[in-house]
PDB file of N, CA and C in Angstrom:
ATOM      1  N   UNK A   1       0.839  -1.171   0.000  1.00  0.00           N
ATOM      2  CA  UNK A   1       0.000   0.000   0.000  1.00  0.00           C
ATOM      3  C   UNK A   1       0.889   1.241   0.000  1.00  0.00           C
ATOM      4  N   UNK A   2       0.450   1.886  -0.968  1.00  0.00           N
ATOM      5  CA  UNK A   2       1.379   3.754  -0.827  1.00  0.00           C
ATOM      6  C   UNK A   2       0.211   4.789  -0.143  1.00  0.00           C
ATOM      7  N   UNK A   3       1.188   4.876   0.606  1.00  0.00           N
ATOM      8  CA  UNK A   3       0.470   6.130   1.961  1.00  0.00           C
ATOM      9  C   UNK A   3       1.235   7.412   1.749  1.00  0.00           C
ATOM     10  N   UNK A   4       0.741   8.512   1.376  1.00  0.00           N
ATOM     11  CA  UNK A   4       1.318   9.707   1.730  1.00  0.00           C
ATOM     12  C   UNK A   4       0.246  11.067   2.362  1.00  0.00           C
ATOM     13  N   UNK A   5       1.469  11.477   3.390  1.00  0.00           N
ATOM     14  CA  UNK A   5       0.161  12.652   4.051  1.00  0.00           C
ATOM     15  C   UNK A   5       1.098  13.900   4.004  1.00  0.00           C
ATOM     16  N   UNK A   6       0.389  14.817   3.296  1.00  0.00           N
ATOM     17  CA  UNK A   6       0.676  15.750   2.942  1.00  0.00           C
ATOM     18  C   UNK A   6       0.231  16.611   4.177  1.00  0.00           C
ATOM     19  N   UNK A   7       1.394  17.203   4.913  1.00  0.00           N
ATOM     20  CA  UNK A   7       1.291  18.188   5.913  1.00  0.00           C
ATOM     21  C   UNK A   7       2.335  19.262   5.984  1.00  0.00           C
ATOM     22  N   UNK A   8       1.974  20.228   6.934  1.00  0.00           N
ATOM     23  CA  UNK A   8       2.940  21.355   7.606  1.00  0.00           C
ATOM     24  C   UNK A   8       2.902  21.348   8.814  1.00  0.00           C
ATOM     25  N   UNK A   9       4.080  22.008   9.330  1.00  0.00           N
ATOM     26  CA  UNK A   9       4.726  21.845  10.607  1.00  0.00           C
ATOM     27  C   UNK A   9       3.665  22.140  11.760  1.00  0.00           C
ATOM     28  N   UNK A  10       2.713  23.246  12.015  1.00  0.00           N
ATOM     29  CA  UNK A  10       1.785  23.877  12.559  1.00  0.00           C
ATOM     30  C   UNK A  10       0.696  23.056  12.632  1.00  0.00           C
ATOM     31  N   UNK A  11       0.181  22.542  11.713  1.00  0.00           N
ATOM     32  CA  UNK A  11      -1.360  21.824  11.535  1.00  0.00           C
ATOM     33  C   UNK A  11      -2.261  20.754  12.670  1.00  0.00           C
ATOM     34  N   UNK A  12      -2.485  21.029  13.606  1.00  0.00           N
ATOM     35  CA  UNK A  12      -2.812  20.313  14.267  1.00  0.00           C
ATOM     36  C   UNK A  12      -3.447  18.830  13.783  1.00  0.00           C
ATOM     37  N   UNK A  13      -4.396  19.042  12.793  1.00  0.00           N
ATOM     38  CA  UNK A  13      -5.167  17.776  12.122  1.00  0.00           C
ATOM     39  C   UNK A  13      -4.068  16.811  11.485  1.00  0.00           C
ATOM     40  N   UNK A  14      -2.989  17.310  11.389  1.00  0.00           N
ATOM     41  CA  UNK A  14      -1.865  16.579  10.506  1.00  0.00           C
ATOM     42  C   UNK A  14      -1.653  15.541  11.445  1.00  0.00           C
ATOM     43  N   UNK A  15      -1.165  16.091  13.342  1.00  0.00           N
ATOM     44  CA  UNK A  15      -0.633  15.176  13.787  1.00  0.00           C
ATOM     45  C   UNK A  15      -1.340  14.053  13.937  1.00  0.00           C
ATOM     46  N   UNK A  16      -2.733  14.371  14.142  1.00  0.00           N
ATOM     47  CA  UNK A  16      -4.221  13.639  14.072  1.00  0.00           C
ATOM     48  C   UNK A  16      -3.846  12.386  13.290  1.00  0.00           C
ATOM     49  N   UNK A  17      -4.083  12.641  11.724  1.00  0.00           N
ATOM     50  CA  UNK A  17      -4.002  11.851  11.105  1.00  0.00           C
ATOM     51  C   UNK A  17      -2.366  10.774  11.308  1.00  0.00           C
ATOM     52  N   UNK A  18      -1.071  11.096  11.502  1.00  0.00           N
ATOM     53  CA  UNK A  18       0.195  10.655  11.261  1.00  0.00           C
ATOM     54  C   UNK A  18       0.079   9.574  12.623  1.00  0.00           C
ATOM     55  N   UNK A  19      -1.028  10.493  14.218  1.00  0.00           N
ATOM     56  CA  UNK A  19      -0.985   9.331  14.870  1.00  0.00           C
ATOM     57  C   UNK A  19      -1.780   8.315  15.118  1.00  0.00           C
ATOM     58  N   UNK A  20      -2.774   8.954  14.078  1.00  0.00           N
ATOM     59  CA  UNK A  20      -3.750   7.028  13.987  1.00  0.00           C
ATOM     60  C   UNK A  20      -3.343   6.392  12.945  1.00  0.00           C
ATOM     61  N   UNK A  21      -1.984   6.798  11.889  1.00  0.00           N
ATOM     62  CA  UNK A  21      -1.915   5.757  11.160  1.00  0.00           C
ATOM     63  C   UNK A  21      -0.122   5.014  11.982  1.00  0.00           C
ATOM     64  N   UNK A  22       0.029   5.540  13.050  1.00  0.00           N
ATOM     65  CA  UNK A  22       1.012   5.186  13.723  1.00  0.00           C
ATOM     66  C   UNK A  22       0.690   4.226  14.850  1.00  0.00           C
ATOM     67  N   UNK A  23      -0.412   4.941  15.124  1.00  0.00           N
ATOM     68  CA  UNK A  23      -1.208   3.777  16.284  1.00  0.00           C
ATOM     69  C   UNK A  23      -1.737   2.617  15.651  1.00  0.00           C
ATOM     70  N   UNK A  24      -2.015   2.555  14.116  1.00  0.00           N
ATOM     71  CA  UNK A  24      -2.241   1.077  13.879  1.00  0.00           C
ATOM     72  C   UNK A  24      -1.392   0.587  12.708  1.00  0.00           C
ATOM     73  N   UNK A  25      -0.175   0.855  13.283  1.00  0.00           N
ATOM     74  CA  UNK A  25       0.921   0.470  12.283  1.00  0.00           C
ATOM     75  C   UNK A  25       1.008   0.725  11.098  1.00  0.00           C
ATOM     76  N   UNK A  26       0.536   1.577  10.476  1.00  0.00           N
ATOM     77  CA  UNK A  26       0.532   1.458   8.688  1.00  0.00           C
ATOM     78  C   UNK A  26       1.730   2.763   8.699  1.00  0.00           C
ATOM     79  N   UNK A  27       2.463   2.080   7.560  1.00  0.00           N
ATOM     80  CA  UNK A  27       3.885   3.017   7.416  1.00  0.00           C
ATOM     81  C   UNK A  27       2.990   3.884   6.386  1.00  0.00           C
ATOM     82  N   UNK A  28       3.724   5.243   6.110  1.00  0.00           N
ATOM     83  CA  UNK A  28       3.518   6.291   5.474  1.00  0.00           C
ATOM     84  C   UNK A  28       4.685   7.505   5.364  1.00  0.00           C
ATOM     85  N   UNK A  29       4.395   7.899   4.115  1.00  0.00           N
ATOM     86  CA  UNK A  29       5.653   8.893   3.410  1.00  0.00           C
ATOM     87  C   UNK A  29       4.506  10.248   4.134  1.00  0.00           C
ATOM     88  N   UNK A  30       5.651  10.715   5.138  1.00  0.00           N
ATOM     89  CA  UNK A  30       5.322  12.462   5.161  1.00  0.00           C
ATOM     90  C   UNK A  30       5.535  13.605   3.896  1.00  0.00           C
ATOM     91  N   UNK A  31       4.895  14.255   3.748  1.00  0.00           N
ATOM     92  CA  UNK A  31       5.118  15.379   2.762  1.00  0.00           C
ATOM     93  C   UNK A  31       4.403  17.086   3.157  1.00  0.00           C
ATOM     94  N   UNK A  32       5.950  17.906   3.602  1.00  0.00           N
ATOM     95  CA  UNK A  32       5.737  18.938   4.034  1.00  0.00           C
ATOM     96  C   UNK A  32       5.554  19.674   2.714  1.00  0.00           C
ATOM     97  N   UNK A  33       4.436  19.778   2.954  1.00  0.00           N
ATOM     98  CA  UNK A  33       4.111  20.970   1.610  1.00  0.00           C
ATOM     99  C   UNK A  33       4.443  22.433   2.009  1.00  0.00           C
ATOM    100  N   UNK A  34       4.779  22.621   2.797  1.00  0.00           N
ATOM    101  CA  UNK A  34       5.148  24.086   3.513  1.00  0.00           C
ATOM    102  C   UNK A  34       6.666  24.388   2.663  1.00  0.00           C
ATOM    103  N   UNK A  35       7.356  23.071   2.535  1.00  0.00           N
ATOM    104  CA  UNK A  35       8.713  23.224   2.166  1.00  0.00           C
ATOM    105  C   UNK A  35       8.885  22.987   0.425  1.00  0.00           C
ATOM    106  N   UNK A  36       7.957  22.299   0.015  1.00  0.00           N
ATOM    107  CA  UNK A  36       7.793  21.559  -1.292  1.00  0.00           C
ATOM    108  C   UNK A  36       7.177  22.079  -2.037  1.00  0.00           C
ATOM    109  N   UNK A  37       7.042  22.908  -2.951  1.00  0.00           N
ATOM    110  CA  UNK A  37       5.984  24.061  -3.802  1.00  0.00           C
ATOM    111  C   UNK A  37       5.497  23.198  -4.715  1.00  0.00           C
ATOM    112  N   UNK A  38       6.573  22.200  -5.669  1.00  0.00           N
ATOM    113  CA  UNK A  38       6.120  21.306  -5.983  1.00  0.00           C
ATOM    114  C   UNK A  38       5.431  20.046  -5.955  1.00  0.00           C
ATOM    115  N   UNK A  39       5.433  19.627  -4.181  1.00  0.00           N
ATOM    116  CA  UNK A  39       4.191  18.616  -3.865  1.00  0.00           C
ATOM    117  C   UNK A  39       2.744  19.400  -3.751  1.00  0.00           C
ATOM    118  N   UNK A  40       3.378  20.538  -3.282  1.00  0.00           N
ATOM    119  CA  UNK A  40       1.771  21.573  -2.687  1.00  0.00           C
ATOM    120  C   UNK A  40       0.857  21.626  -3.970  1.00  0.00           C
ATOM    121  N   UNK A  41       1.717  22.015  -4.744  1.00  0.00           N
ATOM    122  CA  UNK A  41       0.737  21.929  -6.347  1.00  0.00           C
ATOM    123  C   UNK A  41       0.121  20.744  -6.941  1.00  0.00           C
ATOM    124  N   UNK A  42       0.852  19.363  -6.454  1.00  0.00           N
ATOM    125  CA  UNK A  42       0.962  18.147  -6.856  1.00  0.00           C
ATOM    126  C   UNK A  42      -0.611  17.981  -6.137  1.00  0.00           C
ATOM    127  N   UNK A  43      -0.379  17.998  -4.758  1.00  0.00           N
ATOM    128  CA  UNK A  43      -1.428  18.243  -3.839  1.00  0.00           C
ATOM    129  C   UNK A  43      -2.953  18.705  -4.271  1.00  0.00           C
ATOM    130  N   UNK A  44      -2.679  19.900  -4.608  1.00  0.00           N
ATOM    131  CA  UNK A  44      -4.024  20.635  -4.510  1.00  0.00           C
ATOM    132  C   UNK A  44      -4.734  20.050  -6.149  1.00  0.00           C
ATOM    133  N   UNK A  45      -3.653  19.799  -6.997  1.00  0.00           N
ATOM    134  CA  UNK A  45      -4.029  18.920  -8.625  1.00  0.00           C
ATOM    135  C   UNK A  45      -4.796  18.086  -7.943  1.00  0.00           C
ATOM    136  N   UNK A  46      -4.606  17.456  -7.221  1.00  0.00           N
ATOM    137  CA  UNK A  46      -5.035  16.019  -7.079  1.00  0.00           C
ATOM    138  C   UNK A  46      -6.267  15.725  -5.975  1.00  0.00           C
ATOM    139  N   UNK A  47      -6.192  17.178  -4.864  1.00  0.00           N
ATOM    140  CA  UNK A  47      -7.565  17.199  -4.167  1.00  0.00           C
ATOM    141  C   UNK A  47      -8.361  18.059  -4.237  1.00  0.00           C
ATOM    142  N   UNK A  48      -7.858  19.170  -4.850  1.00  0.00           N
ATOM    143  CA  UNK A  48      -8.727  20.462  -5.247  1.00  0.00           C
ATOM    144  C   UNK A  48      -8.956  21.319  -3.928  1.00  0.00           C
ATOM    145  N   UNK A  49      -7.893  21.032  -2.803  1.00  0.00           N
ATOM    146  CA  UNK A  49      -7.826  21.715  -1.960  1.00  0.00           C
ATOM    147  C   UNK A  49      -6.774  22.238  -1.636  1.00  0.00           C
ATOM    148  N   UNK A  50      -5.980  23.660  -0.968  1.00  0.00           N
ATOM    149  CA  UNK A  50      -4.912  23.640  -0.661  1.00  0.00           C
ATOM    150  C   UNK A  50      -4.803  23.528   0.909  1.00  0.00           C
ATOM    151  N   UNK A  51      -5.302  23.225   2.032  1.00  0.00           N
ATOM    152  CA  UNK A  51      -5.033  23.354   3.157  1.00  0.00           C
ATOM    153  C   UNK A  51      -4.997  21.487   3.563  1.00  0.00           C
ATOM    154  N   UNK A  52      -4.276  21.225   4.352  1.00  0.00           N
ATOM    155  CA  UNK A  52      -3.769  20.389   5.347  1.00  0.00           C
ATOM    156  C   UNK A  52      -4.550  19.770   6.020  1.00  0.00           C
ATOM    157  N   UNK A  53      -4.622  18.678   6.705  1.00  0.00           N
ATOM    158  CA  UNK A  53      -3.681  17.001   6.064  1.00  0.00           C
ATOM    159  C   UNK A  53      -4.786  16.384   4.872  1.00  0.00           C
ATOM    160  N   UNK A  54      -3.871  16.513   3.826  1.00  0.00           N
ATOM    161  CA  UNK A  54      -4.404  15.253   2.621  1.00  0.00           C
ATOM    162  C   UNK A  54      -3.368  14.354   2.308  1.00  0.00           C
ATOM    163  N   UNK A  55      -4.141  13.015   2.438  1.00  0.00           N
ATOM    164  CA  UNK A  55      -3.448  12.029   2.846  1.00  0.00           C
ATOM    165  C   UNK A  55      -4.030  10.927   1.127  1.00  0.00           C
ATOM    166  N   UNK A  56      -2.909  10.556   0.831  1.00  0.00           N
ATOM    167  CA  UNK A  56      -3.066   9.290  -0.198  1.00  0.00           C
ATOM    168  C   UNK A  56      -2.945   8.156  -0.595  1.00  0.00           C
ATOM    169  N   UNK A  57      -3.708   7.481  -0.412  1.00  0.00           N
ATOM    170  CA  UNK A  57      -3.553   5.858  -0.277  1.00  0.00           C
ATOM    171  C   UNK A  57      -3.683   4.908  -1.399  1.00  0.00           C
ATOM    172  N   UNK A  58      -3.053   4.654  -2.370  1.00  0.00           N
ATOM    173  CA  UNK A  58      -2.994   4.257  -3.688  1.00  0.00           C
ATOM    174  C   UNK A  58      -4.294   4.684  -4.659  1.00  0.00           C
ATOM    175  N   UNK A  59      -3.746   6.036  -4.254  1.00  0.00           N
ATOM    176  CA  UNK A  59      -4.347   7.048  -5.155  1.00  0.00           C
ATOM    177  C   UNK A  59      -5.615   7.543  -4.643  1.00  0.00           C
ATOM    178  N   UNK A  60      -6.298   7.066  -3.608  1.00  0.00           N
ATOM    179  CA  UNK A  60      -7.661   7.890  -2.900  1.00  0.00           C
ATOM    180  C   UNK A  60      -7.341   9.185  -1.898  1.00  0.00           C
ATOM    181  N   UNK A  61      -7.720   9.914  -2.079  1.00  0.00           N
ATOM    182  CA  UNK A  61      -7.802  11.085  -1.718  1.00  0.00           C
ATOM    183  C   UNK A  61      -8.511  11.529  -0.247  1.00  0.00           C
ATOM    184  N   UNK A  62      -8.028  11.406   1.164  1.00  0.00           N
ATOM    185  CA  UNK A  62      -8.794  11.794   1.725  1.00  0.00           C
ATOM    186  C   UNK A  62      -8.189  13.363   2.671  1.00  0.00           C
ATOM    187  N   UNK A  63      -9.181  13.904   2.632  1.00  0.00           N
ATOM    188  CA  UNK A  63      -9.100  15.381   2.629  1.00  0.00           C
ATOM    189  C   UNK A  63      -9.360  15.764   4.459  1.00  0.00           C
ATOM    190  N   UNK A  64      -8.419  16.246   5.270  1.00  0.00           N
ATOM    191  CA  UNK A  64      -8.512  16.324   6.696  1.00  0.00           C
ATOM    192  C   UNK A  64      -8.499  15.149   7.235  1.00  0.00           C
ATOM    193  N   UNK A  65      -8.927  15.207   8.719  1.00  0.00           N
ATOM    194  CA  UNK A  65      -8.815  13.824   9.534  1.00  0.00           C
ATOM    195  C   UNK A  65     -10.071  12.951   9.708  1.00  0.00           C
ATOM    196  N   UNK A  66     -10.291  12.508   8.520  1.00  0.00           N
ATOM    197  CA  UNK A  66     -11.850  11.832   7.863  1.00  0.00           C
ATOM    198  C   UNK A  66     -11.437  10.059   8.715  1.00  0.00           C
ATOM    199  N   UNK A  67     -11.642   9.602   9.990  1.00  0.00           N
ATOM    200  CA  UNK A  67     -11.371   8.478  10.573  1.00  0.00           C
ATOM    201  C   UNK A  67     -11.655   7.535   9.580  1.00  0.00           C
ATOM    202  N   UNK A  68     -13.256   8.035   9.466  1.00  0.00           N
ATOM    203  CA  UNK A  68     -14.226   6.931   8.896  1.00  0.00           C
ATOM    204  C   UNK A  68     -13.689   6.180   7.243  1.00  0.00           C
ATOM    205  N   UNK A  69     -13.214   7.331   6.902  1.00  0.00           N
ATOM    206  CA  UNK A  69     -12.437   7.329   5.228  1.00  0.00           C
ATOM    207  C   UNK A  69     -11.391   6.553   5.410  1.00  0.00           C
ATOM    208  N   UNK A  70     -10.301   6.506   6.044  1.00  0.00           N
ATOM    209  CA  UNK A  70      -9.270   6.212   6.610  1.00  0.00           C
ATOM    210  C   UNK A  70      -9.295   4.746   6.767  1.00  0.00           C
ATOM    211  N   UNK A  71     -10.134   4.650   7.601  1.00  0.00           N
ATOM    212  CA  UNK A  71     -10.677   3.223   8.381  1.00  0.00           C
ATOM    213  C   UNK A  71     -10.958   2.160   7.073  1.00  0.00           C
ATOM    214  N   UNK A  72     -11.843   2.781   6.085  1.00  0.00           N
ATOM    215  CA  UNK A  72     -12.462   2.111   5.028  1.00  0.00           C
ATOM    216  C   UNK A  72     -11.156   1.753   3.980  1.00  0.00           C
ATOM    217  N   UNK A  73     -10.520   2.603   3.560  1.00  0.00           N
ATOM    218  CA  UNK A  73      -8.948   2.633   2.499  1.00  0.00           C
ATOM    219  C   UNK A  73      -8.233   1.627   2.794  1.00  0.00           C
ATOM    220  N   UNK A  74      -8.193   1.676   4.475  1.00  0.00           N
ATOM    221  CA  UNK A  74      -6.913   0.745   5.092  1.00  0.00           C
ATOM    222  C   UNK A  74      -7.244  -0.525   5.663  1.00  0.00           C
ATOM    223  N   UNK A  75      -8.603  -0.642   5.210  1.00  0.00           N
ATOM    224  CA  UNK A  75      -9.295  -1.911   5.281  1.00  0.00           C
ATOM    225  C   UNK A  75      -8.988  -2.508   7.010  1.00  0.00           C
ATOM    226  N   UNK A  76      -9.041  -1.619   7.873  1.00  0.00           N
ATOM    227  CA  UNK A  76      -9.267  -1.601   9.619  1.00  0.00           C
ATOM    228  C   UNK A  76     -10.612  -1.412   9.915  1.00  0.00           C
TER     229      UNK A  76
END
């Protein structure tokens, strides 16, 4: 499975998301879009949002700290 969560340093919902996919083991690629102009764009192409945590799981899109979305992707 490819996991990536697109966050910045500040975002509270970021840590949200990084520690329920830490609390149930699923590895995942961080991506500071704060630092990356080119993921941020990559980002917002791909969710039509620019604000923090969007997270991608072989290619689904979930937008903030959506448990329920999360839960369903990662088949938990």
């Amino acid at each position: 499975m490819d996991i990536k969560v697109c966050t910045t340093p500040v975002c509270p919902y970021c840590v949200l998301v990084k520690n329920f996919l830490k609390q149930n083991g699923v590895a995942f690629r961080e991506i500071d879009v704060s630092k990356d102009k080119t993921r941020a764009a990559e980002m917002i192409r791909k969710s039509g949002q620019d604000g923090v945590p969007v997270t991608e799981i072989d290619g689904n899109i979930v937008i903030g700290y959506d448990v329920k979305k999360l839960k369903e992707l990662l088949r938990l």
